[in-house]
C-alpha atoms as a PDB file:
ATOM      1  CA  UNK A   1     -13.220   5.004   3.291  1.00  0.00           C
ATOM      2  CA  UNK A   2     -11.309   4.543   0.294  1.00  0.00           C
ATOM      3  CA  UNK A   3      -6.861   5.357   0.339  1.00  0.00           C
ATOM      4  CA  UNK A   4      -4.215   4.917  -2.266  1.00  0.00           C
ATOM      5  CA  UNK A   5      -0.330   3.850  -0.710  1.00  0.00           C
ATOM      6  CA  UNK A   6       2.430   4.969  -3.203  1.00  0.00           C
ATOM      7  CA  UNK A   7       5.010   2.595  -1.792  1.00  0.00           C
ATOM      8  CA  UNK A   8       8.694   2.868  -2.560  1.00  0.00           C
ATOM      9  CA  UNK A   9      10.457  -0.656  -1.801  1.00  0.00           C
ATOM     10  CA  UNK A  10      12.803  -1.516  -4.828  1.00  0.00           C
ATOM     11  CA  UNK A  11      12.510  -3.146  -8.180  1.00  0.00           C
ATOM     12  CA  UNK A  12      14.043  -6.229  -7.586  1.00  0.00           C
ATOM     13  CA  UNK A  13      11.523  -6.801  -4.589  1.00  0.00           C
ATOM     14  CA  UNK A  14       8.340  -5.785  -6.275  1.00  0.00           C
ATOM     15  CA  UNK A  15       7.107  -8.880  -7.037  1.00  0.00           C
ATOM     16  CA  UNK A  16       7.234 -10.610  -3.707  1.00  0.00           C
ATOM     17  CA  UNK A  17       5.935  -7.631  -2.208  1.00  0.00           C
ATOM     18  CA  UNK A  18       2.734  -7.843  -4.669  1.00  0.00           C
ATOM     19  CA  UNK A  19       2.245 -11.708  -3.725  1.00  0.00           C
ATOM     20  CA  UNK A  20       2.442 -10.687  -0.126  1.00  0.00           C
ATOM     21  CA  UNK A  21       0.640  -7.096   0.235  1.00  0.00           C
ATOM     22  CA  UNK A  22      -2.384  -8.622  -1.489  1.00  0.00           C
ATOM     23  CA  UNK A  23      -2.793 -10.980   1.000  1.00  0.00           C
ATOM     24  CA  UNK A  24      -3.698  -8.203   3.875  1.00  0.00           C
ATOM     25  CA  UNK A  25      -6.750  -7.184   5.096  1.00  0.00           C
ATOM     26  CA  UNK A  26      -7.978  -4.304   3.644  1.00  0.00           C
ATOM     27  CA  UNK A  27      -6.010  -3.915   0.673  1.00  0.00           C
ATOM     28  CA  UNK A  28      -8.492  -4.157  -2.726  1.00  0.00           C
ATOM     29  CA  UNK A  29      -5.560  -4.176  -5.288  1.00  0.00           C
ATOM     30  CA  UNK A  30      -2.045  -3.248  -5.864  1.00  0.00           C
ATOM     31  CA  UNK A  31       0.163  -2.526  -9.186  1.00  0.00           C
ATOM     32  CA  UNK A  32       3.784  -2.172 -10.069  1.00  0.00           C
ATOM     33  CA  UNK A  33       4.248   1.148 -11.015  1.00  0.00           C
ATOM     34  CA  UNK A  34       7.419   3.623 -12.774  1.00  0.00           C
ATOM     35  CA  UNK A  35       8.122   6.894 -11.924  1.00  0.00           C
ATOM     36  CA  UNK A  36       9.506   7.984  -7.975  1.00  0.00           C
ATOM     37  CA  UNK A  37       7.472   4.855  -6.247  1.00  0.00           C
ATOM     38  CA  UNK A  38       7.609   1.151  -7.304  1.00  0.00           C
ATOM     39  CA  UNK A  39       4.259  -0.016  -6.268  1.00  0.00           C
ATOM     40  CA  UNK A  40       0.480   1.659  -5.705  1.00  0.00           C
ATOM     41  CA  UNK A  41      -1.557  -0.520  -3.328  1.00  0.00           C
ATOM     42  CA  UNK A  42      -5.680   0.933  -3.052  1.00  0.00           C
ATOM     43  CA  UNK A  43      -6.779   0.351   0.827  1.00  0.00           C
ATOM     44  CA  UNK A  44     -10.053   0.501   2.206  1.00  0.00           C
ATOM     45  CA  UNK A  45     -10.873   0.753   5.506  1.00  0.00           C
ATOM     46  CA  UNK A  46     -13.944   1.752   8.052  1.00  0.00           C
ATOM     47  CA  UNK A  47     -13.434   5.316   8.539  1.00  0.00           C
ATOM     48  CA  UNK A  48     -10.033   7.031   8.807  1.00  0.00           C
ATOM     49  CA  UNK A  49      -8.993   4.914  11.928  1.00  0.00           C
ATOM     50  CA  UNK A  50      -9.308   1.776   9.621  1.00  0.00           C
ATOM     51  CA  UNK A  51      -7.998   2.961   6.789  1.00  0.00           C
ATOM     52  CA  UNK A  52      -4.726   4.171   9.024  1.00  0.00           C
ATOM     53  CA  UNK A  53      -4.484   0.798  10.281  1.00  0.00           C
ATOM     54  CA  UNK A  54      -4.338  -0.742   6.964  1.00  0.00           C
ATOM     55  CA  UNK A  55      -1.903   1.700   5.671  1.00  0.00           C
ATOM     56  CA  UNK A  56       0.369   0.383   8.866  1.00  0.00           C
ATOM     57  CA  UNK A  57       0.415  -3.579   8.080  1.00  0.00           C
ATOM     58  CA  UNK A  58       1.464  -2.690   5.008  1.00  0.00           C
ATOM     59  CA  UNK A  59       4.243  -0.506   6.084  1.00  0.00           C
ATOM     60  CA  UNK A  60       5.134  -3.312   8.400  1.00  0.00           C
ATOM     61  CA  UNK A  61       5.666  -5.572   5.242  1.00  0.00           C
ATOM     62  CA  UNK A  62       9.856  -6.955   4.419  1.00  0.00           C
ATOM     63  CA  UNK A  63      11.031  -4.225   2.226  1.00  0.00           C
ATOM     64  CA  UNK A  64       9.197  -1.282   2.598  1.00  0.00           C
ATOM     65  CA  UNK A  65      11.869   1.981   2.158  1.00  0.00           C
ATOM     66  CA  UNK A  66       9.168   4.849   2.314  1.00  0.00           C
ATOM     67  CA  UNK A  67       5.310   5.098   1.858  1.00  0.00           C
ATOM     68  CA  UNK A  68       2.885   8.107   1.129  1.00  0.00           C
ATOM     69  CA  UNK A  69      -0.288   7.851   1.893  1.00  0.00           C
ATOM     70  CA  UNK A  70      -3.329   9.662  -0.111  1.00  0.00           C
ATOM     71  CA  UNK A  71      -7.036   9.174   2.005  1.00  0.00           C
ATOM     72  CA  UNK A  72     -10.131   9.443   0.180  1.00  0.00           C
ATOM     73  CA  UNK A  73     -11.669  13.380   0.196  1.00  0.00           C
ATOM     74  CA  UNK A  74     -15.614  13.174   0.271  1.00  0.00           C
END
């Protein structure tokens, strides 16, 4: 199961936080983004449970202000 993060941290912090988030299990890519978030990180998991738990190390990464979370709809 496929999910999409829209993760707001702060511009200054972005690239750190791209070096770092792409280094997690479970996360396939992640861009810089404009507009309300700073960053959109695609997650992929086994089943919801596994995408949830990927969603959660990356919400546990330095500099993470507010996340929203969009699962895959099948």
């Amino acid at each position: 199961m496929n999910g999409l993060m829209l993760i707001r941290i702060g511009a200054k912090e972005t690239p750190a936080f791209l070096q770092e988030v792409g280094k997690l299990e479970g996360v396939v890519d992640a861009y810089a983004v404009f507009g309300r978030f700073d960053v959109a990180v695609l997650i992929e998991g086994k089943g919801f449970l596994g995408v949830k738990a990927v969603a959660a190390n990356v919400t546990k990464l330095k500099g993470v202000k507010s996340t929203e979370t969009l699962i895959e709809g099948k």
